[in-house]
Protein backbone atom coordinates (compact mmCIF):
# COMPACT_ATOMS: atom_id res chain seq x y z
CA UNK A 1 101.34 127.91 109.85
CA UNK A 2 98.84 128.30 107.08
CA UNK A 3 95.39 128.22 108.30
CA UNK A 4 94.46 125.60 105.55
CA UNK A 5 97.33 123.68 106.31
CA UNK A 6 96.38 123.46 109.92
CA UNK A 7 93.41 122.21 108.75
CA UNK A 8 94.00 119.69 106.71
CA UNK A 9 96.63 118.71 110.06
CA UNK A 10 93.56 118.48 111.94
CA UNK A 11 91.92 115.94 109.62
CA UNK A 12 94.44 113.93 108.94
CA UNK A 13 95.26 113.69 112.97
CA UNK A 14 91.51 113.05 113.34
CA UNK A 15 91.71 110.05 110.56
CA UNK A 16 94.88 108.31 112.39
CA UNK A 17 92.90 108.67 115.62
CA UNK A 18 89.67 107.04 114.24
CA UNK A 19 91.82 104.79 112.40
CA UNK A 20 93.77 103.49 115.54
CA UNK A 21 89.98 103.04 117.25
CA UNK A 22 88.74 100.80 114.73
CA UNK A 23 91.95 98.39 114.53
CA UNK A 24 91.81 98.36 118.29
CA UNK A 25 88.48 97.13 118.26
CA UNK A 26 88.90 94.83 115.37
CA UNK A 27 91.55 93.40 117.29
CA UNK A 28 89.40 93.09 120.77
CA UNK A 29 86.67 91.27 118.38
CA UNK A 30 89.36 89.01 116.41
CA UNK A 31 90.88 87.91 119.47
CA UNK A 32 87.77 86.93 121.22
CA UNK A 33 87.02 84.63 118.18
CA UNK A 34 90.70 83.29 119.23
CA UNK A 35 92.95 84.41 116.32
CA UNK A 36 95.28 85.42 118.58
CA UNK A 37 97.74 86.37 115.23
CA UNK A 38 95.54 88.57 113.54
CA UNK A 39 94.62 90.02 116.75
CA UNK A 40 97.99 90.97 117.55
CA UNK A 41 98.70 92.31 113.78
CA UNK A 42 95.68 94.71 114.13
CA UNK A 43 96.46 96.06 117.78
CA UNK A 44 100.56 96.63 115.97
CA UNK A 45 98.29 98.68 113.20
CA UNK A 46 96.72 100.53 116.23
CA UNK A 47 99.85 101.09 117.42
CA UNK A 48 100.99 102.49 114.42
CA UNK A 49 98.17 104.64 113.61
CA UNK A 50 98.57 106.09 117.22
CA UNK A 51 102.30 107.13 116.71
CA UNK A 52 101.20 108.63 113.35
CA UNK A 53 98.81 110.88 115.30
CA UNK A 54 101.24 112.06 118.03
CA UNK A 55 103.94 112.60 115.40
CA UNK A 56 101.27 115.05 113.83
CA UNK A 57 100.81 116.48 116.91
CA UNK A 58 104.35 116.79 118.49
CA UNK A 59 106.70 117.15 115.06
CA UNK A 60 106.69 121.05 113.42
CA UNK A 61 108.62 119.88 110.19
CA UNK A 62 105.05 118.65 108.41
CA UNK A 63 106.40 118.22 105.00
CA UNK A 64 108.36 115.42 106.20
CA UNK A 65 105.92 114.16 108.61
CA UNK A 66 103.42 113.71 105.63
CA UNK A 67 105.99 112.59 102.99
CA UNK A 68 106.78 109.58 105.51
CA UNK A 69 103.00 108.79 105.80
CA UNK A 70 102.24 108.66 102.43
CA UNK A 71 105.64 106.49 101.68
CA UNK A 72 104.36 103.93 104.32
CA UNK A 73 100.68 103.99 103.21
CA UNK A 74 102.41 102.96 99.20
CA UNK A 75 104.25 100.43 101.04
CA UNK A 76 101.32 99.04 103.56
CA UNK A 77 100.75 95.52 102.64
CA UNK A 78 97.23 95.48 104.64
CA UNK A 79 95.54 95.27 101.26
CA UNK A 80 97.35 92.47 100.44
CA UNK A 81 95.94 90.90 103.45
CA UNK A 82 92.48 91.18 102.53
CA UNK A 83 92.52 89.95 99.18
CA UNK A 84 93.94 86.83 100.72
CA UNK A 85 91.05 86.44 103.77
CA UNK A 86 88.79 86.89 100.51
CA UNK A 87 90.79 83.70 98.91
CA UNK A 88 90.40 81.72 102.20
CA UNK A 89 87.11 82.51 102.52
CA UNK A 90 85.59 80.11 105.01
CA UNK A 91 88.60 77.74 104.94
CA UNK A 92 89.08 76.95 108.70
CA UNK A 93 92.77 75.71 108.33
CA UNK A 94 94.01 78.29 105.51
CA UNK A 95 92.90 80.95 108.10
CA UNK A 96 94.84 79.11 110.73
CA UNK A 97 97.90 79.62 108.83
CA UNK A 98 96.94 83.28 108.11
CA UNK A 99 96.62 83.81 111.67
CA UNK A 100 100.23 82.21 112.51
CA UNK A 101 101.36 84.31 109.87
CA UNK A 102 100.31 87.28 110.95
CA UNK A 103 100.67 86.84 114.61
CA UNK A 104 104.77 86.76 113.47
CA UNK A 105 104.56 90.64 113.42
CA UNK A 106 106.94 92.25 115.88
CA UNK A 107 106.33 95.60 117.27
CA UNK A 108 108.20 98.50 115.52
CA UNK A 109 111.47 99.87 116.77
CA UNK A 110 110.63 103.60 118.15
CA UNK A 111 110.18 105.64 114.82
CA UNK A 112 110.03 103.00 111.98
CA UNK A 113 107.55 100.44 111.17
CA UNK A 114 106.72 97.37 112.32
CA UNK A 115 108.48 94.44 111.11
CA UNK A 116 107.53 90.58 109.71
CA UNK A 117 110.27 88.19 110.98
């Protein structure tokens, strides 16, 4: 393999691991404050990050690897989910419902994406 290539592997292996950290920890901290729904959506992201890594790691056919990345990162709704906590703001029940919401998340089936039922 290209030496830049493996490079750029590295990174991007290093960014899904540091990735995977920080949702697990978001979701530690969200849970504690008892949203057990967002909690649970965050440690599915960690999840997800996690496989993202080890398929980096483990799969030789990169082109493919990284096309499926970027076609899940165009399809990642997370941003969606921050513009609405910054509609809620403060608003104890519409965060409730958030929460429920998200907590509907089911855990991906081995090689895909997780799921919203």
């Amino acid at each position: 393999m290209n030496e830049q290539i493996q490079k750029l592997l590295n990174n991007l292996i290093h960014l899904e691991y540091v990735s995977s950290t920080l949702y697990l920890a978001m979701s530690n901290y969200i849970n504690r404050l008892n949203y057990k729904g967002m909690g649970s959506w965050l440690r599915l992201q960690s999840e997800e990050e996690r496989t993202h890594m080890l398929k980096l790691i483990d799969d030789p056919q990169t082109l493919v690897i990284v096309q499926d990345f970027l076609r899940e990162q165009v399809d990642e709704e997370a941003q969606t989910i921050v513009d609405r906590l910054k509609i809620v703001q403060n608003n104890p029940a519409a965060i409730f419902i958030l929460d429920q919401e998200l907590g509907q998340r089911k855990a991906a089936p081995a090689g895909g994406a997780a799921v919203q039922d």
